[in-house]
PDB file of N, CA and C in Angstrom:
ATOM      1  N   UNK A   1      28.738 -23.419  23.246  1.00  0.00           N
ATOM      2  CA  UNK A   1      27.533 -23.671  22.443  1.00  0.00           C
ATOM      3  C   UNK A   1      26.529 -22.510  22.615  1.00  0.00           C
ATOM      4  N   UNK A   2      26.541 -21.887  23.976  1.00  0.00           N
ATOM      5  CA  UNK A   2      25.659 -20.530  23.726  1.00  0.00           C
ATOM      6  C   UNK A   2      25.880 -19.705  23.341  1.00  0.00           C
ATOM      7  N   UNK A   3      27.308 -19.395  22.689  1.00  0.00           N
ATOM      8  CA  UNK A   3      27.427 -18.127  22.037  1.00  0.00           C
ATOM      9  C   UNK A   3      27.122 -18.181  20.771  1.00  0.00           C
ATOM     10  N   UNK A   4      27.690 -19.151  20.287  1.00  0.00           N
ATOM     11  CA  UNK A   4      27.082 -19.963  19.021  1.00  0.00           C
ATOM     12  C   UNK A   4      26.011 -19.750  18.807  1.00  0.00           C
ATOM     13  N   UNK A   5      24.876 -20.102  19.589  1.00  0.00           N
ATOM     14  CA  UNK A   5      23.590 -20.057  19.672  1.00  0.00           C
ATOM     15  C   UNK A   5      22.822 -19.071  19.083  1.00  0.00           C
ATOM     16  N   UNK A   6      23.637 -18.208  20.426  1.00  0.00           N
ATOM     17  CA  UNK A   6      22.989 -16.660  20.280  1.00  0.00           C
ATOM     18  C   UNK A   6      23.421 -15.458  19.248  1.00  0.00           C
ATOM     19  N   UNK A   7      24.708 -15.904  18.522  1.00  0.00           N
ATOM     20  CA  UNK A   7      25.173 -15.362  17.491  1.00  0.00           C
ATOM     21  C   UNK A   7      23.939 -15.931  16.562  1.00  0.00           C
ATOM     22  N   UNK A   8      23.350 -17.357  15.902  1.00  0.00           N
ATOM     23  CA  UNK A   8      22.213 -17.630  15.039  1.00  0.00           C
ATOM     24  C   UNK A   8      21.425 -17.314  15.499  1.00  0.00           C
ATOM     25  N   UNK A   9      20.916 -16.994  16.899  1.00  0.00           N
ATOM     26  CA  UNK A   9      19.426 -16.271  16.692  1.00  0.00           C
ATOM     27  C   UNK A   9      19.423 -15.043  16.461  1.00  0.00           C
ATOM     28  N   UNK A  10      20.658 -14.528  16.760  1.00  0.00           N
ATOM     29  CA  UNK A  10      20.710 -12.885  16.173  1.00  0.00           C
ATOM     30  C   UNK A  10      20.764 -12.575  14.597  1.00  0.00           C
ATOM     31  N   UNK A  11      21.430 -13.657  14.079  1.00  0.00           N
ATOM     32  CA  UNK A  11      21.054 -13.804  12.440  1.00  0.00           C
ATOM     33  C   UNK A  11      20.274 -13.675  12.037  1.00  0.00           C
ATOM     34  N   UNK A  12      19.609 -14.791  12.524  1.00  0.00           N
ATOM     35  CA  UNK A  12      17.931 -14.991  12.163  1.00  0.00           C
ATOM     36  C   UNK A  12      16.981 -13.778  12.293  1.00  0.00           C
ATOM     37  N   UNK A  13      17.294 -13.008  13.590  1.00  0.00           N
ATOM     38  CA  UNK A  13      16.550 -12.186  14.186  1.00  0.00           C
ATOM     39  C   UNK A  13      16.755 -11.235  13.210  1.00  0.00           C
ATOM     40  N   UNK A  14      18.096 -11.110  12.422  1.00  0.00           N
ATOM     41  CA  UNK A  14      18.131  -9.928  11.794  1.00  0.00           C
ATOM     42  C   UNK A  14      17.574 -10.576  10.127  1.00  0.00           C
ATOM     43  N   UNK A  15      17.949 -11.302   9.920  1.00  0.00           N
ATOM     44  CA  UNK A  15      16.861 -11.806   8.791  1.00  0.00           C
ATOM     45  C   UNK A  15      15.821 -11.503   8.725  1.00  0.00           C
ATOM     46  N   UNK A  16      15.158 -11.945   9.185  1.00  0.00           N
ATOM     47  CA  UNK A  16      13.459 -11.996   9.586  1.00  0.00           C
ATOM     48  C   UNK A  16      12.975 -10.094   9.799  1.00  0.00           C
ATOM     49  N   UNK A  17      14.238  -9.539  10.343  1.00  0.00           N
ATOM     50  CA  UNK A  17      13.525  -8.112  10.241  1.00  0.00           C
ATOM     51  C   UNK A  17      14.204  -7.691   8.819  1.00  0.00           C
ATOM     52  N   UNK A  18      15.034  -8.444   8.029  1.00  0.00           N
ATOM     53  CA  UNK A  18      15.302  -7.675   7.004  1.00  0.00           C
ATOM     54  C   UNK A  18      14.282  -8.489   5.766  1.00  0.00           C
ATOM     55  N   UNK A  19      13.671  -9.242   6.189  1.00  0.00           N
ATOM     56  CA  UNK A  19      12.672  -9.806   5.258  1.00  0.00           C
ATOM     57  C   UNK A  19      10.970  -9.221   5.167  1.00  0.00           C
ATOM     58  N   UNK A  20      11.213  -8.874   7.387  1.00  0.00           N
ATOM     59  CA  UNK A  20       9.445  -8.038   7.140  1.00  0.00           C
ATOM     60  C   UNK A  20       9.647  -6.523   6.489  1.00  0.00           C
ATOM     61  N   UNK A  21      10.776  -5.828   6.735  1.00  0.00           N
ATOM     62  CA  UNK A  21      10.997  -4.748   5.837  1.00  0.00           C
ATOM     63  C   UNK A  21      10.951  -4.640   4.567  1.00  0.00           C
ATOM     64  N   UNK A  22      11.540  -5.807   4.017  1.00  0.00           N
ATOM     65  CA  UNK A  22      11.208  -5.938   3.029  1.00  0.00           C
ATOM     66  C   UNK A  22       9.575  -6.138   2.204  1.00  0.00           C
ATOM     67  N   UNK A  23       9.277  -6.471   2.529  1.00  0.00           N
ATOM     68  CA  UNK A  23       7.590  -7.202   2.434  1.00  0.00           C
ATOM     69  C   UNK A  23       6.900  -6.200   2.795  1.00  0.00           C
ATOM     70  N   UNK A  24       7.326  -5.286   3.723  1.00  0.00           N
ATOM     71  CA  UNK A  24       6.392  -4.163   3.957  1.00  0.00           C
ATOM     72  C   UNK A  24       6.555  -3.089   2.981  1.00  0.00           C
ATOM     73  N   UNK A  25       8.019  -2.686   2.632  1.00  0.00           N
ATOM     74  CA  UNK A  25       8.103  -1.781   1.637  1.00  0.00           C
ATOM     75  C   UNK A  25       7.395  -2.329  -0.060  1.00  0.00           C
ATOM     76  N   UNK A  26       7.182  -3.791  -0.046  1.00  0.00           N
ATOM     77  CA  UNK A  26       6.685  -4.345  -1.269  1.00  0.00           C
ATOM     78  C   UNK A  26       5.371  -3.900  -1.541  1.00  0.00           C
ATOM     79  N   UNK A  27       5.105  -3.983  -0.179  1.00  0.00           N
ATOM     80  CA  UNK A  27       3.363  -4.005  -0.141  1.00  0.00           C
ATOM     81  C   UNK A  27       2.477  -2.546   0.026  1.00  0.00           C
ATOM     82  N   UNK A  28       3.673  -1.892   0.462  1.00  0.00           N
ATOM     83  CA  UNK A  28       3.856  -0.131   0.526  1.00  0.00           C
ATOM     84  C   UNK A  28       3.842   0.712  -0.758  1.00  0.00           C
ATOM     85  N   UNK A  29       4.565  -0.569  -1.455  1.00  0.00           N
ATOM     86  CA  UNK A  29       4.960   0.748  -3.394  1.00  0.00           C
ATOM     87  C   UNK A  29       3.706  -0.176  -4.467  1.00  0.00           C
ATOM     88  N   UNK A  30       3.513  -1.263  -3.901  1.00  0.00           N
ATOM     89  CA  UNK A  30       2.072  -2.035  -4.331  1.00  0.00           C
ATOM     90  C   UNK A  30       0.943  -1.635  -4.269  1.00  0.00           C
ATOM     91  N   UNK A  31       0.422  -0.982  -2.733  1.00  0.00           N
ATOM     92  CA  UNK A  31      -0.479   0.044  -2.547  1.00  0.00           C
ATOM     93  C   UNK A  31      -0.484   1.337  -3.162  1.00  0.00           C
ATOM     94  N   UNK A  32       0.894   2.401  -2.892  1.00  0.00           N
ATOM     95  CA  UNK A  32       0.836   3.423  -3.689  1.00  0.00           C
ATOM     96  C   UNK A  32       0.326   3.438  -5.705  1.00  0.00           C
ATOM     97  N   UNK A  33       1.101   2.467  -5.934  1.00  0.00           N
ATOM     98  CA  UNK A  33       1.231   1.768  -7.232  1.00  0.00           C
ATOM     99  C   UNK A  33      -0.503   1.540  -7.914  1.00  0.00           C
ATOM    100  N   UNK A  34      -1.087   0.962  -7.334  1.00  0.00           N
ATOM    101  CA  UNK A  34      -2.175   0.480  -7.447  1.00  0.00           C
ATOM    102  C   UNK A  34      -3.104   1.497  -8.065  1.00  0.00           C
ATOM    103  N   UNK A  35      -3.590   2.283  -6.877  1.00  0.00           N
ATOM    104  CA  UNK A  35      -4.281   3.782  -6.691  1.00  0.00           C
ATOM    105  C   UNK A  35      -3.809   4.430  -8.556  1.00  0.00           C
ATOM    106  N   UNK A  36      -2.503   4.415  -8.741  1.00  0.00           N
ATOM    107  CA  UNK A  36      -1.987   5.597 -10.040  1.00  0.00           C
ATOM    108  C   UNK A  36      -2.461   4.704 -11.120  1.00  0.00           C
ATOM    109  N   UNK A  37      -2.089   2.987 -11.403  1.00  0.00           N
ATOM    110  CA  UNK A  37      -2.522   2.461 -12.631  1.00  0.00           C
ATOM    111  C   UNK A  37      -3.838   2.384 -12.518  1.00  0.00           C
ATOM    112  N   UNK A  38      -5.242   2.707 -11.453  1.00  0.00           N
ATOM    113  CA  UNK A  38      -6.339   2.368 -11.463  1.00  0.00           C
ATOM    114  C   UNK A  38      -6.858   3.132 -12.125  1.00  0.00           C
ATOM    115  N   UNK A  39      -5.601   4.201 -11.800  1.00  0.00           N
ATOM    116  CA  UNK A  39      -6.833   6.177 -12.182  1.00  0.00           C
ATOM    117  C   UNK A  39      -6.543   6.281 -13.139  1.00  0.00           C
ATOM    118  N   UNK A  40      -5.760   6.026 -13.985  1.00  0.00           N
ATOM    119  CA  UNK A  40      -5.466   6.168 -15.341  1.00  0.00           C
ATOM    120  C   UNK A  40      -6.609   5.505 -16.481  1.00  0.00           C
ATOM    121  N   UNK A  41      -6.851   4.391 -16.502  1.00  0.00           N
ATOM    122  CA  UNK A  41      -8.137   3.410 -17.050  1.00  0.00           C
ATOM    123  C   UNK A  41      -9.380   4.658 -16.746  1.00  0.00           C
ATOM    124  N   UNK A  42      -9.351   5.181 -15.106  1.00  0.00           N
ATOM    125  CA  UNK A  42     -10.751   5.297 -15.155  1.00  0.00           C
ATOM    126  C   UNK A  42     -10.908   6.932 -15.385  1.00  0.00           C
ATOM    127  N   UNK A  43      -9.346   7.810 -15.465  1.00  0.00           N
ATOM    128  CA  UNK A  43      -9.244   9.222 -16.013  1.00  0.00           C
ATOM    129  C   UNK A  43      -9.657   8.956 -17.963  1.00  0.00           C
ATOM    130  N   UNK A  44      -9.421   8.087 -18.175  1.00  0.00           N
ATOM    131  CA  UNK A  44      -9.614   7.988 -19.545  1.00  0.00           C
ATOM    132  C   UNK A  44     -11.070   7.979 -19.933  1.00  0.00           C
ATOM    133  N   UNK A  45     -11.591   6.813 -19.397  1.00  0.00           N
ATOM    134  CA  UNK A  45     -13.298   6.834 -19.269  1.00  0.00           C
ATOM    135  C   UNK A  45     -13.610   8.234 -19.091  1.00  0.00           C
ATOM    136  N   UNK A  46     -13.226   8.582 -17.878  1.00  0.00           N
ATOM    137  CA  UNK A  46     -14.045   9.985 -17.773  1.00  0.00           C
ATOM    138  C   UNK A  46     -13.875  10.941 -18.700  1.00  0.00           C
ATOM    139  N   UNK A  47     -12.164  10.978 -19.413  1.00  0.00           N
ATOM    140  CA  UNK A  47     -12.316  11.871 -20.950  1.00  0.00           C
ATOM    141  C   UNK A  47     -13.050  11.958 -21.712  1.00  0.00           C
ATOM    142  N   UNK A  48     -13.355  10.205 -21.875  1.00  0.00           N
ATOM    143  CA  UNK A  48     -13.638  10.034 -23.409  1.00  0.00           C
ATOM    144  C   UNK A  48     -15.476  10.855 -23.393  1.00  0.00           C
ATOM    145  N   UNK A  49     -16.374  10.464 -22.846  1.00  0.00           N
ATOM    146  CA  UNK A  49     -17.582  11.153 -22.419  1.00  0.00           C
ATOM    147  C   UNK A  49     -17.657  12.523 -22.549  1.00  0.00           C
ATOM    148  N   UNK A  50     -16.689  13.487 -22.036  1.00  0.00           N
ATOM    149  CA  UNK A  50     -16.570  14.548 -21.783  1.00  0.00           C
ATOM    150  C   UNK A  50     -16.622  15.029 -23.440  1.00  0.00           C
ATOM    151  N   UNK A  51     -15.485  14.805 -24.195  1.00  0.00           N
ATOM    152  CA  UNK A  51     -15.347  15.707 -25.763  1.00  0.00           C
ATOM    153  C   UNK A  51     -17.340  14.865 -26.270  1.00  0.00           C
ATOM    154  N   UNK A  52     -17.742  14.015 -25.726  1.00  0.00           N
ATOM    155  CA  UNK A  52     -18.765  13.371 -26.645  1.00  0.00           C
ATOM    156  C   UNK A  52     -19.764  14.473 -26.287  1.00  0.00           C
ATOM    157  N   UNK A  53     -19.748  14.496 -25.055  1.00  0.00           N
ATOM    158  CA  UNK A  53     -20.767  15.563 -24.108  1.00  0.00           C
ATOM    159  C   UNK A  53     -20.658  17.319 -24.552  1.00  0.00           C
ATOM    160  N   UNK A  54     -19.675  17.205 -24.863  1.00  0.00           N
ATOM    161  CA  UNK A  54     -19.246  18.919 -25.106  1.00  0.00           C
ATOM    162  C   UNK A  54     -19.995  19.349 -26.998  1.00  0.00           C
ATOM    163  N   UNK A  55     -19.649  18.132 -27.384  1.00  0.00           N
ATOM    164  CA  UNK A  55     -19.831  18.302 -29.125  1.00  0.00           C
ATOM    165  C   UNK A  55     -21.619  18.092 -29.218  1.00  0.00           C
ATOM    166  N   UNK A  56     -21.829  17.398 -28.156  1.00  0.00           N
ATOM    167  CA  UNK A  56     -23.441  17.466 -28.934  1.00  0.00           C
ATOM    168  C   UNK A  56     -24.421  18.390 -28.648  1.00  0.00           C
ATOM    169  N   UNK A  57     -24.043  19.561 -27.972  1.00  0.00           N
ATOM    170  CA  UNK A  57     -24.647  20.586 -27.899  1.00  0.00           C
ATOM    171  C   UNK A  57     -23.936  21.524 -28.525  1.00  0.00           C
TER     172      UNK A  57
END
């Protein structure tokens, strides 16, 4: 029964690290991710001003 045992907690054990890896790399390309669709919305704003700013002088 203890090998048994210790064969499922090594499962588990390896589960659980193949699940926080997981979750970390999620939350890793979520963060990177974030930052690029934010700047895009707010690179646009800053265009649009710019040709308005340039033409009225």
């Amino acid at each position: 029964m203890d090998q048994t045992h210790t064969s499922f907690q090594r499962r588990v054990t390896r589960l659980a690290l193949i699940i926080a890896a997981a979750t970390l790399v999620a939350l890793s390309q979520q963060v990177l991710l974030r930052p690029l669709l934010l700047s895009e919305p707010v690179q646009a704003h800053n265009d649009q001003p710019r040709p308005q700013e340039a033409a009225r002088p």
